[in-house]
N, C-alpha and C. Protein backbone atom coordinates (compact mmCIF):
# COMPACT_ATOMS: atom_id res chain seq x y z
N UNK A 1 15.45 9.29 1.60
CA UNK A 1 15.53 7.85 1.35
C UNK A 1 14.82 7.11 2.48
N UNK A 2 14.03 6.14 2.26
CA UNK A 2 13.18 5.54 3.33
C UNK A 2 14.31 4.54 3.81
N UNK A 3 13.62 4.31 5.20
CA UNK A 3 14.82 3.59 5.92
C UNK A 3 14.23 1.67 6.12
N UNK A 4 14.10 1.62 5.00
CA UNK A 4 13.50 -0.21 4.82
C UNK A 4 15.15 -0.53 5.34
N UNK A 5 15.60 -1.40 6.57
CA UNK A 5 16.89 -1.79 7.01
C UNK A 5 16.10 -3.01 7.28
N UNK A 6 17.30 -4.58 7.01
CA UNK A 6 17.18 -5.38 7.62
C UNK A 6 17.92 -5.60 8.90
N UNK A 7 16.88 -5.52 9.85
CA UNK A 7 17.53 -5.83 11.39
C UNK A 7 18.12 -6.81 11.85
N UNK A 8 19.21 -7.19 12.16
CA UNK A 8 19.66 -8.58 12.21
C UNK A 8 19.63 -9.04 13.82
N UNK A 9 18.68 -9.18 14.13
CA UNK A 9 18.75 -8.85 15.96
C UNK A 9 18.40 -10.81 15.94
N UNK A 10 17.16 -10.91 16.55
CA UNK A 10 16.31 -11.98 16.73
C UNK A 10 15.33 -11.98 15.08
N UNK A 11 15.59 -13.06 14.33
CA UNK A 11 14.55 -13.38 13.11
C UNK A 11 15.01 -14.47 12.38
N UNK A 12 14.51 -15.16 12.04
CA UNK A 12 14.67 -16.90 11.12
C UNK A 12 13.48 -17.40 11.14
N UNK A 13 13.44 -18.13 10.23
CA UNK A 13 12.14 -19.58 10.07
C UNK A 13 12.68 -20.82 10.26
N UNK A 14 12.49 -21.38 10.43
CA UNK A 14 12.25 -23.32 10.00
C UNK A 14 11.67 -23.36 8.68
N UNK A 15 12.05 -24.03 8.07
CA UNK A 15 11.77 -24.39 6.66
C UNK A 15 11.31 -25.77 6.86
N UNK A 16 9.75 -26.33 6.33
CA UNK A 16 9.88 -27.27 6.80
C UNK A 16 10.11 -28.18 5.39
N UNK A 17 10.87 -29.17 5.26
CA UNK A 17 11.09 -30.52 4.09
C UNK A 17 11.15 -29.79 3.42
N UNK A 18 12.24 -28.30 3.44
CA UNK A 18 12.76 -27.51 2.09
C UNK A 18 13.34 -29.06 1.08
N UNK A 19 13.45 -27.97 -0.40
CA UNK A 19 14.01 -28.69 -0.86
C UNK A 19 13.10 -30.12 -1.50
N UNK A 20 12.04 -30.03 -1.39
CA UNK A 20 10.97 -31.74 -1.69
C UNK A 20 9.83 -30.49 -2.17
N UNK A 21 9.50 -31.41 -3.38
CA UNK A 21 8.51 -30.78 -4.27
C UNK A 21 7.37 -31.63 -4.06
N UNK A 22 6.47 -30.78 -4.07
CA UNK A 22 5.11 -31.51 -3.97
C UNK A 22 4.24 -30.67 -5.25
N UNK A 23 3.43 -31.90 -6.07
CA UNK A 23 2.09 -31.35 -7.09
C UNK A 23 1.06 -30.75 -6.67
N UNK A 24 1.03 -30.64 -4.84
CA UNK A 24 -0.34 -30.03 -4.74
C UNK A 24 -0.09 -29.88 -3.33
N UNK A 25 -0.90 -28.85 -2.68
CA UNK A 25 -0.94 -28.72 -1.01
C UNK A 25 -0.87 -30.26 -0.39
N UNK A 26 -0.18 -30.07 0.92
CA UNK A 26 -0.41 -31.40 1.76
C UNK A 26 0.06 -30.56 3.36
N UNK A 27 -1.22 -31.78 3.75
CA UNK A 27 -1.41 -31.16 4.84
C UNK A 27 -0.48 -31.88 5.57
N UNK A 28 0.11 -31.54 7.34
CA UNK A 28 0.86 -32.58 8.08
C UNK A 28 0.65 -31.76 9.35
N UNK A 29 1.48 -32.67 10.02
CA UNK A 29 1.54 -32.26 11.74
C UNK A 29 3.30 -32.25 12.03
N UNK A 30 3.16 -31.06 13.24
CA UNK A 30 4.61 -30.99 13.48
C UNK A 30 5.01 -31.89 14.72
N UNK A 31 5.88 -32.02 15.25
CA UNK A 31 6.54 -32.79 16.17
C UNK A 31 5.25 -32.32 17.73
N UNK A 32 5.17 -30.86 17.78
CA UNK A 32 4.29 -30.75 18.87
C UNK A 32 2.60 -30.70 18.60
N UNK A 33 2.41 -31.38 17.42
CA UNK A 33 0.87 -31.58 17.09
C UNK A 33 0.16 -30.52 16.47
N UNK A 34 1.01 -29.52 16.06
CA UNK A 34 0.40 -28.29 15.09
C UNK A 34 -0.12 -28.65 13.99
N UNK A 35 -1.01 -28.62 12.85
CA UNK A 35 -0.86 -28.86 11.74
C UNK A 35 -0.36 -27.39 10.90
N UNK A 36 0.10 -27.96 9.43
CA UNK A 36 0.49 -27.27 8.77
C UNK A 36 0.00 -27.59 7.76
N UNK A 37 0.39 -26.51 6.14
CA UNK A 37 -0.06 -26.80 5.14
C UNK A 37 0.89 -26.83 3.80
N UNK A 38 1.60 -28.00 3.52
CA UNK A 38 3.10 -27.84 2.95
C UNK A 38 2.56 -27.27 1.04
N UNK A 39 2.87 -26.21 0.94
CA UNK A 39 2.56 -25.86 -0.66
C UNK A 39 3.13 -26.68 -1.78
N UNK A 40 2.72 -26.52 -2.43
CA UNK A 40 3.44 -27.12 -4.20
C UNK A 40 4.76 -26.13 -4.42
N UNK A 41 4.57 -24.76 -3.91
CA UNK A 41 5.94 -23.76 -4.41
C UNK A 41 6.83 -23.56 -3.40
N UNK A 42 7.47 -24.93 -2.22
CA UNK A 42 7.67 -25.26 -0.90
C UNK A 42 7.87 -24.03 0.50
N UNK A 43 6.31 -23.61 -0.05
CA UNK A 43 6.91 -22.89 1.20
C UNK A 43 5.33 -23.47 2.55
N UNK A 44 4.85 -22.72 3.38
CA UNK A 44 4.58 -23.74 4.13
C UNK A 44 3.53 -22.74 5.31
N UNK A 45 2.63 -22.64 6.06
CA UNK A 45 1.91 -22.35 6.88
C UNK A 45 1.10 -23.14 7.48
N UNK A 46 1.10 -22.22 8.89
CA UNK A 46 -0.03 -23.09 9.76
C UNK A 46 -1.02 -23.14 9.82
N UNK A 47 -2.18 -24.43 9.77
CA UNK A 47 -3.82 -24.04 9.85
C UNK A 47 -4.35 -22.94 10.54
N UNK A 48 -3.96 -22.82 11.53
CA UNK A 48 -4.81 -22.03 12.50
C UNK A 48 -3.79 -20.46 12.63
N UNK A 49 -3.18 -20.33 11.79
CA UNK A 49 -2.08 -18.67 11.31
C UNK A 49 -3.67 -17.54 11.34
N UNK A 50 -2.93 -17.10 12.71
CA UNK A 50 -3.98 -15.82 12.74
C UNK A 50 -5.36 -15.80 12.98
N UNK A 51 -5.61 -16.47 13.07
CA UNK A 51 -7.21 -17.03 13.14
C UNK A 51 -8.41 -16.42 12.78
N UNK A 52 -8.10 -16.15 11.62
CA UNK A 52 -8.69 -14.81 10.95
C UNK A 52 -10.41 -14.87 10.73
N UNK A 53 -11.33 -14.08 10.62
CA UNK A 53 -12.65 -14.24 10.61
C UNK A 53 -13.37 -15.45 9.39
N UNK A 54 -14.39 -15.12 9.91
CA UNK A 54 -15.17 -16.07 8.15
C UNK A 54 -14.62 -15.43 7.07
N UNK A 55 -14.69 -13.83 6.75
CA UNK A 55 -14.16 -13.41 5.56
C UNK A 55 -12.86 -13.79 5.51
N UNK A 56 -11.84 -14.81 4.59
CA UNK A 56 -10.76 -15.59 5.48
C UNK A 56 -10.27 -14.64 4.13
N UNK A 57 -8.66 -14.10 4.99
CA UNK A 57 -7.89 -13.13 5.22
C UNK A 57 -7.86 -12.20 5.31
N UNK A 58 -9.27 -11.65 6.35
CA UNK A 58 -9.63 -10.72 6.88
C UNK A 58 -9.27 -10.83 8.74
N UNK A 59 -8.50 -9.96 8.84
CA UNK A 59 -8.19 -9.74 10.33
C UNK A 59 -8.47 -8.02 11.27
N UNK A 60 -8.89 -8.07 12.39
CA UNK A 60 -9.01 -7.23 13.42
C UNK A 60 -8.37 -7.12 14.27
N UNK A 61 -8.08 -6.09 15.03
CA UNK A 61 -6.96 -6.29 16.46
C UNK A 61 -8.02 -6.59 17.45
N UNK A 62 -7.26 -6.95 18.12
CA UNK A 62 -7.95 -8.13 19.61
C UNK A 62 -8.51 -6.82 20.18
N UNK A 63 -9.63 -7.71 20.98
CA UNK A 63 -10.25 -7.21 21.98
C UNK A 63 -9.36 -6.72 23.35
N UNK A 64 -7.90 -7.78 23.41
CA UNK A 64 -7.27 -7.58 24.55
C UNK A 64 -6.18 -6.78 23.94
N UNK A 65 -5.99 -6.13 22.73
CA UNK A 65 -5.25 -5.03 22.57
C UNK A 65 -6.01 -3.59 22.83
N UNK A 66 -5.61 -3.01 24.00
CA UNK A 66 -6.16 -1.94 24.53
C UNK A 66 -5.27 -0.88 24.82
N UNK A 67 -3.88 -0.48 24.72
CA UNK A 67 -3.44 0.10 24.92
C UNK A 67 -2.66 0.59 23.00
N UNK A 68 -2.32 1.76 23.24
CA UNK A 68 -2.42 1.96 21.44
C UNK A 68 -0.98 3.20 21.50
N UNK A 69 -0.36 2.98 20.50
CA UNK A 69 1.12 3.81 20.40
C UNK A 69 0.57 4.40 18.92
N UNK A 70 0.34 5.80 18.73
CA UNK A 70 0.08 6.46 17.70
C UNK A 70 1.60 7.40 17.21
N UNK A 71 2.20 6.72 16.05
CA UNK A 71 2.99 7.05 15.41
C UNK A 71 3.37 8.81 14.77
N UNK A 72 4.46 9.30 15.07
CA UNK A 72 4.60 10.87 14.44
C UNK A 72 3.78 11.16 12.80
N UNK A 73 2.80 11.94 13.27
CA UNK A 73 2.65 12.20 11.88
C UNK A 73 0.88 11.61 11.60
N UNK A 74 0.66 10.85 12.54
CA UNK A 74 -0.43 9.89 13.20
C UNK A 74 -1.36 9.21 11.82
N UNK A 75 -0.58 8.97 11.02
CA UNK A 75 -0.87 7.88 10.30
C UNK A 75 -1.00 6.08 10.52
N UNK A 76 -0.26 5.71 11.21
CA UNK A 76 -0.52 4.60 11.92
C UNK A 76 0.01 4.16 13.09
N UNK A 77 -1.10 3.62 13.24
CA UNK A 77 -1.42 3.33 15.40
C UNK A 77 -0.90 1.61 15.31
N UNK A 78 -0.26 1.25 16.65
CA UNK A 78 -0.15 -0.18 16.78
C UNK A 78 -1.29 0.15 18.41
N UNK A 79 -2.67 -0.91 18.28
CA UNK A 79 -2.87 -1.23 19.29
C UNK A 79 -2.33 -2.65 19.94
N UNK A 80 -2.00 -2.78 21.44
CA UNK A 80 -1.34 -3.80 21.70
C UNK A 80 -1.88 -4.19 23.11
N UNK A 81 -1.52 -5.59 23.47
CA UNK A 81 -2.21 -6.14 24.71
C UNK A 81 -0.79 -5.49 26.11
N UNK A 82 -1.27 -4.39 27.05
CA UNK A 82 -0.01 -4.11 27.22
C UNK A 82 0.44 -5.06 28.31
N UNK A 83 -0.47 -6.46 28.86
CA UNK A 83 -0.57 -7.37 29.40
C UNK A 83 0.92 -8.51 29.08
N UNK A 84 1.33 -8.50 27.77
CA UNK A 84 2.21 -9.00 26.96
C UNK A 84 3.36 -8.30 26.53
N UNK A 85 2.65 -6.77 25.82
CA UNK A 85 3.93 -5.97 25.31
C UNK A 85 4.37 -5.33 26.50
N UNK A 86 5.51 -4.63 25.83
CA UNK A 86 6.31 -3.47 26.48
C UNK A 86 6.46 -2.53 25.23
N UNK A 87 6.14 -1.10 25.49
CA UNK A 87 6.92 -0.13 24.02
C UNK A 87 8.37 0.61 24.47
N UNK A 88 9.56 0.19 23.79
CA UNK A 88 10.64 0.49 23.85
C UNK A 88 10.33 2.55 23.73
N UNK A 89 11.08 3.51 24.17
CA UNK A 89 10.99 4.79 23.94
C UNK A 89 12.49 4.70 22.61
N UNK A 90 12.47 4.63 21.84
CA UNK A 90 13.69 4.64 20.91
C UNK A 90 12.87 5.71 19.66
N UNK A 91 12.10 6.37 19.91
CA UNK A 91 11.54 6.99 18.29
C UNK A 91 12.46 7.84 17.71
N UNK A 92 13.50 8.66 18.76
CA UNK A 92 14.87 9.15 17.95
C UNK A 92 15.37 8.42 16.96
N UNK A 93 15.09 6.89 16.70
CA UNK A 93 16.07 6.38 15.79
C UNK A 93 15.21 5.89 14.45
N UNK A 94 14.45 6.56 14.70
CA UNK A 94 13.14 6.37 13.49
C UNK A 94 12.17 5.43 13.84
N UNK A 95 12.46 4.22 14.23
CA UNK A 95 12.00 2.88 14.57
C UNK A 95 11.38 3.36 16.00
N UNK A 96 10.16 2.40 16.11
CA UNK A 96 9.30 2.41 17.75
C UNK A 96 9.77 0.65 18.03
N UNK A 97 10.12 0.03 19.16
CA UNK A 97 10.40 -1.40 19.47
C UNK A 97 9.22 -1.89 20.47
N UNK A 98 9.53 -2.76 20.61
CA UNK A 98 8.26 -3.47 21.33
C UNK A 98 8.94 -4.53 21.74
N UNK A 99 8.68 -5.27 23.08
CA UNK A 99 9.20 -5.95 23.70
C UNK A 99 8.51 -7.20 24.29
N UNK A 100 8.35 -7.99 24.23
CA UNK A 100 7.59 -9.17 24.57
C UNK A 100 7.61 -9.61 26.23
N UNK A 101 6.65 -9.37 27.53
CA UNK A 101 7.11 -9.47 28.45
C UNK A 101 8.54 -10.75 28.79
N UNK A 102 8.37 -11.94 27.95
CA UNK A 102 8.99 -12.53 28.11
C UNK A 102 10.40 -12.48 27.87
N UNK A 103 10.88 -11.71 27.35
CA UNK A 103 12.02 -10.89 26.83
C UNK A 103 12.60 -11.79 25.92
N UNK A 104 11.46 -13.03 24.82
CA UNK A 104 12.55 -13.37 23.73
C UNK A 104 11.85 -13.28 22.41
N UNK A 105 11.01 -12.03 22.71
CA UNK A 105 10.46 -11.73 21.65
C UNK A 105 10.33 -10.55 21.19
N UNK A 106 10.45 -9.81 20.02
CA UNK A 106 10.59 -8.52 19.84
C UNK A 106 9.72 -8.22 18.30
N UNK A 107 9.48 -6.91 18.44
CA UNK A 107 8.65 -5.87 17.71
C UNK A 107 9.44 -4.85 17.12
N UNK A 108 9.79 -4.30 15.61
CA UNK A 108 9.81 -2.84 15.52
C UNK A 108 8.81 -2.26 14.10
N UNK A 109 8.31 -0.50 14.68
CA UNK A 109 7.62 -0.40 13.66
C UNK A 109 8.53 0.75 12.87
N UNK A 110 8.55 1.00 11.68
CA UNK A 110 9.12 1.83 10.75
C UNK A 110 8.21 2.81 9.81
N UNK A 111 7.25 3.57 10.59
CA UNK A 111 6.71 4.39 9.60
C UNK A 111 7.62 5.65 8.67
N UNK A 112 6.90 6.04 7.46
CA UNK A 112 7.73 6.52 6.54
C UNK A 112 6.40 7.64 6.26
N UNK A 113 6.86 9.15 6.04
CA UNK A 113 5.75 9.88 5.09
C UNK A 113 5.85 9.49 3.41
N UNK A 114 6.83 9.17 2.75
CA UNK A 114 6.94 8.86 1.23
C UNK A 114 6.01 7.54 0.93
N UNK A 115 5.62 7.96 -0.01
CA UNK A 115 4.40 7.04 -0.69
C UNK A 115 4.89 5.95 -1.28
N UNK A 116 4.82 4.67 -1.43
CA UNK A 116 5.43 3.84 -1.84
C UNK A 116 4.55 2.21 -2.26
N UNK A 117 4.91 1.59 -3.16
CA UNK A 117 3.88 0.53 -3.24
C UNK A 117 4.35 -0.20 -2.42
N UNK A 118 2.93 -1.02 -2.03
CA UNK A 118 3.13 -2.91 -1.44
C UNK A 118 4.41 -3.15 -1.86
N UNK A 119 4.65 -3.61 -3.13
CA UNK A 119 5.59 -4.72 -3.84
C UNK A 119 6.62 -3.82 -4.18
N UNK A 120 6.85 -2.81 -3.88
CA UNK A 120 8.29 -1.66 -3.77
C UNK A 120 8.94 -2.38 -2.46
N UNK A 121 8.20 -2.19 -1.42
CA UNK A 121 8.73 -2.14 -0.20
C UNK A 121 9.17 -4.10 0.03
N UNK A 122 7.94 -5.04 -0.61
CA UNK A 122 8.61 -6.03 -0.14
C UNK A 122 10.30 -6.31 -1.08
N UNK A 123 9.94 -5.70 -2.30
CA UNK A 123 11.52 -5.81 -2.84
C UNK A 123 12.75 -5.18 -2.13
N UNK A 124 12.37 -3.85 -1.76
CA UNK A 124 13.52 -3.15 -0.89
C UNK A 124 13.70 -4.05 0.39
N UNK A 125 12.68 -4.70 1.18
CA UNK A 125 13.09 -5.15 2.67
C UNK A 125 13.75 -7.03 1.77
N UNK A 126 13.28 -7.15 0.38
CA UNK A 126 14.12 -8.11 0.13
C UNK A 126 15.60 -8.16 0.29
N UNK A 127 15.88 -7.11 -0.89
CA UNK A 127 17.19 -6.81 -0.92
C UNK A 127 18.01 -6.58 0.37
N UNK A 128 17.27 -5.59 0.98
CA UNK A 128 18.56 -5.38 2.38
C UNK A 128 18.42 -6.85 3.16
N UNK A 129 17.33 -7.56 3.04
CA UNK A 129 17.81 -8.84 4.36
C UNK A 129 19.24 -9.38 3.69
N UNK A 130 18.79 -9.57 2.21
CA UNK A 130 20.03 -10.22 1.74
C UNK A 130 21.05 -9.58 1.73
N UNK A 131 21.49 -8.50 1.71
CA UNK A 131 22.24 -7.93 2.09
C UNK A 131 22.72 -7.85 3.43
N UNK A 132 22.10 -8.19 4.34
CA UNK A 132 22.58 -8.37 6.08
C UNK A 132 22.84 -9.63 6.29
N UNK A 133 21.68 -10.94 5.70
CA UNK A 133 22.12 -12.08 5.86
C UNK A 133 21.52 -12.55 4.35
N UNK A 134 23.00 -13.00 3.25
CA UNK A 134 22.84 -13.55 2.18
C UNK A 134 21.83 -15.01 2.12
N UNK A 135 21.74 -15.47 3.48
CA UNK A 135 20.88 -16.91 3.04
C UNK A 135 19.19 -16.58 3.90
N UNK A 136 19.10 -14.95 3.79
CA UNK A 136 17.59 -14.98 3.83
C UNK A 136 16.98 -15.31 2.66
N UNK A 137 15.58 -15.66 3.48
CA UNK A 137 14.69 -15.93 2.58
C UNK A 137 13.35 -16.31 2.55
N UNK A 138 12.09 -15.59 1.49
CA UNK A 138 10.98 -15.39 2.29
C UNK A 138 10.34 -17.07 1.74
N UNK A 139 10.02 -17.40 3.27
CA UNK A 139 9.05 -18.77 3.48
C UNK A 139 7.87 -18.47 3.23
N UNK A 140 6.68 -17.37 2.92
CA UNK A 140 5.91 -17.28 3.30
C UNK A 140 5.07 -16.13 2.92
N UNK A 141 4.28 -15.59 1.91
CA UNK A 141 3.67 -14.27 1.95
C UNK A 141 2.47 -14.68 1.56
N UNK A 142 1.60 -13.40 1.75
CA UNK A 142 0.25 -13.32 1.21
C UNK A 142 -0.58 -11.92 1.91
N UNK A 143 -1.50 -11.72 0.59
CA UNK A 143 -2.34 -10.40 1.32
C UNK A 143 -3.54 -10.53 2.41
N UNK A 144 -3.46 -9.70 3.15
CA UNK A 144 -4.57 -10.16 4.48
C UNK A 144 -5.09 -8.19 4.47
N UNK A 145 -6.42 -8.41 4.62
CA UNK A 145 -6.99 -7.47 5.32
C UNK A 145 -7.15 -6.77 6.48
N UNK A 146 -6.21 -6.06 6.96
CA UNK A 146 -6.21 -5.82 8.31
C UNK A 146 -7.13 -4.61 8.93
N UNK A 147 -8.06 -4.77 9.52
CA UNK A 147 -8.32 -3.15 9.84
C UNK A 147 -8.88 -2.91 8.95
N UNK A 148 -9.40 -3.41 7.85
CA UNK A 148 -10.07 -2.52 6.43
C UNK A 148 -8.66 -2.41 5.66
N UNK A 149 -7.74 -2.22 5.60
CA UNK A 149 -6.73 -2.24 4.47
C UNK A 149 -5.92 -3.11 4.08
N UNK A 150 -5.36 -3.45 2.66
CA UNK A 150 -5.07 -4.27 2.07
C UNK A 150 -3.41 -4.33 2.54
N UNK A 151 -2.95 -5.25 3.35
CA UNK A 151 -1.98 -5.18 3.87
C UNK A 151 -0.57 -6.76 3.10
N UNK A 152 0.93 -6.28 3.22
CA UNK A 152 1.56 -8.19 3.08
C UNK A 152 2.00 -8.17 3.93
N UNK A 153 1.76 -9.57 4.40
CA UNK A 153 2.71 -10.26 5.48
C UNK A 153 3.23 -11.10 5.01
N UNK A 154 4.44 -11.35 4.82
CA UNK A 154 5.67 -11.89 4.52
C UNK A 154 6.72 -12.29 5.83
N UNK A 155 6.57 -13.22 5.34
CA UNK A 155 7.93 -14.05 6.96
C UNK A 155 9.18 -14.10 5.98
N UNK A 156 10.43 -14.38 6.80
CA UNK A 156 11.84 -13.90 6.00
C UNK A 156 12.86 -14.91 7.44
N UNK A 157 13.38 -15.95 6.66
CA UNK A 157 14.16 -16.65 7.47
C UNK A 157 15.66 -16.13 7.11
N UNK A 158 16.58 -15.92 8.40
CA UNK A 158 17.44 -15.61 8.01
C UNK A 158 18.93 -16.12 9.11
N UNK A 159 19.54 -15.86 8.88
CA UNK A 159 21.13 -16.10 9.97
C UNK A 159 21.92 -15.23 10.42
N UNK A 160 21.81 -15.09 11.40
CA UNK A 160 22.52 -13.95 11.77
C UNK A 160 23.74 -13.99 13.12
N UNK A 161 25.22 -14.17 12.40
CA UNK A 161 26.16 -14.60 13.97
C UNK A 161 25.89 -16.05 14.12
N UNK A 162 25.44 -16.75 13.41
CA UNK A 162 25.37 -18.06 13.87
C UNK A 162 24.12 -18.52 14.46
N UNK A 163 23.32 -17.54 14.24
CA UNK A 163 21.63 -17.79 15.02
C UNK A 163 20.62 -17.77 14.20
N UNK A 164 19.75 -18.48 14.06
CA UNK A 164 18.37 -18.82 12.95
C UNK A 164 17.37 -17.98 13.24
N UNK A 165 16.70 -16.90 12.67
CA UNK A 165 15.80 -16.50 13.08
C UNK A 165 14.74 -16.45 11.92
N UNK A 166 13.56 -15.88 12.93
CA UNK A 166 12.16 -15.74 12.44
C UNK A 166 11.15 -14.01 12.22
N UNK A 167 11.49 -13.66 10.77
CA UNK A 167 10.52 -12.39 11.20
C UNK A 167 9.84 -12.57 10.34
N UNK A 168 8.32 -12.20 11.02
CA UNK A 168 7.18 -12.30 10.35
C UNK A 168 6.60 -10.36 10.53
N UNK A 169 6.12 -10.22 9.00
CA UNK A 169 5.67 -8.93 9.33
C UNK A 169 4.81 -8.58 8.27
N UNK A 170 4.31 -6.90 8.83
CA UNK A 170 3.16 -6.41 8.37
C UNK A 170 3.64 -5.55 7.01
N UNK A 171 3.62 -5.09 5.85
CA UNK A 171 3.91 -4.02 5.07
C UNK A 171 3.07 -3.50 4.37
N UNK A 172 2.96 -2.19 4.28
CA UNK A 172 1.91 -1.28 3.69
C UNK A 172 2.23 -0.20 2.50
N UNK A 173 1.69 0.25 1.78
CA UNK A 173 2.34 1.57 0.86
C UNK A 173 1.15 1.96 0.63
N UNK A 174 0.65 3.10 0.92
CA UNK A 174 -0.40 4.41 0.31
C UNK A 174 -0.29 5.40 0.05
N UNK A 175 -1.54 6.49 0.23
CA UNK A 175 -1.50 7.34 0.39
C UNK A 175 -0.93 8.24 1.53
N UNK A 176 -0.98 7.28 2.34
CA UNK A 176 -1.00 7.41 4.40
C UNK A 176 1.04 7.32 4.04
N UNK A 177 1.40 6.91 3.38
CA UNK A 177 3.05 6.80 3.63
C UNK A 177 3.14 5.07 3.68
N UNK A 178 4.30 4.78 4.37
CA UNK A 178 4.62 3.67 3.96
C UNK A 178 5.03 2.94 5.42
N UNK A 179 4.78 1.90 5.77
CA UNK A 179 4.67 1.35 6.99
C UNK A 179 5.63 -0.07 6.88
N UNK A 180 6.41 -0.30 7.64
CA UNK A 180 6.96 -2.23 8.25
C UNK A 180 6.69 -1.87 9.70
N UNK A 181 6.09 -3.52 10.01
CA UNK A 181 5.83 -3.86 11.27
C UNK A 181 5.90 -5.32 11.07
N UNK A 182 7.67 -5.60 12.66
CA UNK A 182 8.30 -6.78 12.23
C UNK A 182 8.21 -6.91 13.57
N UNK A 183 7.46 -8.37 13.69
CA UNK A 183 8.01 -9.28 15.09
C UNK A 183 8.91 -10.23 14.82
N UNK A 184 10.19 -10.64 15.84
CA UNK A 184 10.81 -11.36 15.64
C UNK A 184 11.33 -11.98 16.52
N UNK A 185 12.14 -13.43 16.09
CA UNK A 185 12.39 -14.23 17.05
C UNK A 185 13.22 -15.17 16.64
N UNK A 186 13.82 -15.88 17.87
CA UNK A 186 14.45 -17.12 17.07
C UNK A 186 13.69 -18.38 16.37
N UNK A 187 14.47 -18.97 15.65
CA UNK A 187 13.52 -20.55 15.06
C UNK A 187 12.97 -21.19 16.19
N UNK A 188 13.28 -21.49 17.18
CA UNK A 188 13.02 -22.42 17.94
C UNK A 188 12.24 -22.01 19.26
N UNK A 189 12.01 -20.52 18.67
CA UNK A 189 10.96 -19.80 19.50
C UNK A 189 9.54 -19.99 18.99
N UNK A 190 9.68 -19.62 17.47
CA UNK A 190 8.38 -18.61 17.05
C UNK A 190 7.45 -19.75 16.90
N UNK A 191 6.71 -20.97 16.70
CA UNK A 191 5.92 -21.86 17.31
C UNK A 191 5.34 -21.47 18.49
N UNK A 192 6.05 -21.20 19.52
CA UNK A 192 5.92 -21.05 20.67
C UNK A 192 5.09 -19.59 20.48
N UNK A 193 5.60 -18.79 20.16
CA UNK A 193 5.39 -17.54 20.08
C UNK A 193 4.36 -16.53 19.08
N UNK A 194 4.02 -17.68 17.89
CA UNK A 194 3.88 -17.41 16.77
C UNK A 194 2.08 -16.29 17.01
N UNK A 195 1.49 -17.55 17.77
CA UNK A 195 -0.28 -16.24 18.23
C UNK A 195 0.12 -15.24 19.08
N UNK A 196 1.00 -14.64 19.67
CA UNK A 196 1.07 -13.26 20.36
C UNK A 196 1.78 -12.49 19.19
N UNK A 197 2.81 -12.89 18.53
CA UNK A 197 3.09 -11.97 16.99
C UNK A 197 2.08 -11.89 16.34
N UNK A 198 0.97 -12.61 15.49
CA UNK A 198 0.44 -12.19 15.10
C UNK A 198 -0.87 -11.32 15.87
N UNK A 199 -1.35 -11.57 17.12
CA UNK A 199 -2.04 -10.76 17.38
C UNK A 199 -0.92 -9.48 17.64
N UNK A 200 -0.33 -8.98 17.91
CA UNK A 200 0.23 -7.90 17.90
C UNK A 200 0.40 -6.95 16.69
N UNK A 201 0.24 -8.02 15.38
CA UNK A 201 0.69 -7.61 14.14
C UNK A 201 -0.56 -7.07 13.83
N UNK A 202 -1.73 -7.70 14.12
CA UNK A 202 -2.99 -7.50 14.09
C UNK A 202 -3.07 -6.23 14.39
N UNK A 203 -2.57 -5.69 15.44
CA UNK A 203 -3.27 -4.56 16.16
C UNK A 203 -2.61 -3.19 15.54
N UNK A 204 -2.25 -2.95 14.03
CA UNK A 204 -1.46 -2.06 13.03
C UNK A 204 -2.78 -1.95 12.48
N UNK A 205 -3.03 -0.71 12.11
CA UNK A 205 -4.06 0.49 11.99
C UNK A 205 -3.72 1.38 11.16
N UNK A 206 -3.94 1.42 10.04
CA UNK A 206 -3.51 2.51 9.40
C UNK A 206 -4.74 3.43 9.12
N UNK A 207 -4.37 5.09 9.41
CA UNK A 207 -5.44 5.94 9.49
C UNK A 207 -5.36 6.95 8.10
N UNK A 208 -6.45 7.38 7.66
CA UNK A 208 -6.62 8.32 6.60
C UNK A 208 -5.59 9.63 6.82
């Protein structure tokens, strides 16, 4: 049985003007001058999310990710800036962690050998959030090219103990096995935090 678990550590969104329907994209600015892009189906992203090439939702890992954690089985590599990260030693527990020098930000990756689709895995990591915290819920998906492969990233706001969090992550299903790679944080972090998660998320590699 693959181990898709929702982690209830550090993860939530901000939702922004949940609840208000709009007929068509609109653009706005947040309190600290970000813009955003509020959807018609209310969910919501930032202009500048990832900052992905001309081919737009096509992404590469950074130039300043240079240090690289190759997974059992060596199907997929996280390269990472080790300037920023830290890699937790926890692979006894299936999961690799990652640690944000700042210590309020966190990483884990979950490779799997069983083959599994995209839209298997975002249903299974559906179900268990709701199952850990009943008022998750995803703000946010879409397919991006990472590395050459067709990858979802899906963000998932949730509550956990009384705390709002934010996880935004990577999910995969192939031939290669089946991959989550989740950064996370609190609400009132991940703004702050949001370009070192995704370049980190960036730096997931999946190999033949």
């Amino acid at each position: 049985m693959a181990r898709f678990l929702f982690i209830p550590i550090f993860v939530s969104i901000m939702v922004l003007f949940q609840g208000i329907g709009y007929a068509q994209d609109i653009r706005a600015k947040t309190e600290n001058g970000r813009e955003v892009i509020l959807k018609s189906n209310g969910t919501w992203v930032f202009v500048d999310v990832g900052k992905p090439s001309p081919d737009r939702g096509s992404f590469q890992k950074s130039e300043r990710s240079t240090s690289v954690f190759t997974a059992k089985g060596g199907k997929f590599s996280v390269w990472f800036d080790p300037s920023k990260w830290t890699k937790e030693e926890t692979e006894k527990t299936g999961r690799t962690f990652f640690r944000h020098v700042d210590g309020d930000v966190y990483a884990f990756l979950i490779p799997e050998r069983i083959s599994m689709t995209s839209a298997a895995i975002k249903e299974i990591a559906i179900e268990n959030a709701k199952g850990a915290a009943p008022d998750a819920k995803v703000t946010y998906e879409e397919k991006r090219k990472v590395n050459g492969k067709e990858i979802l990233c899906m963000r998932i706001a949730a509550t956990s103990k009384g705390i709002n969090f934010m996880y935004n992550g990577y999910y995969y299903g192939g031939k290669e096995g089946t991959v989550q790679f989740v950064t996370y944080t609190s609400e009132n972090l991940f703004q702050e935090y949001e370009p070192a998660m995704t370049e980190l998320l960036n730096g997931l590699v999946v190999g033949e």
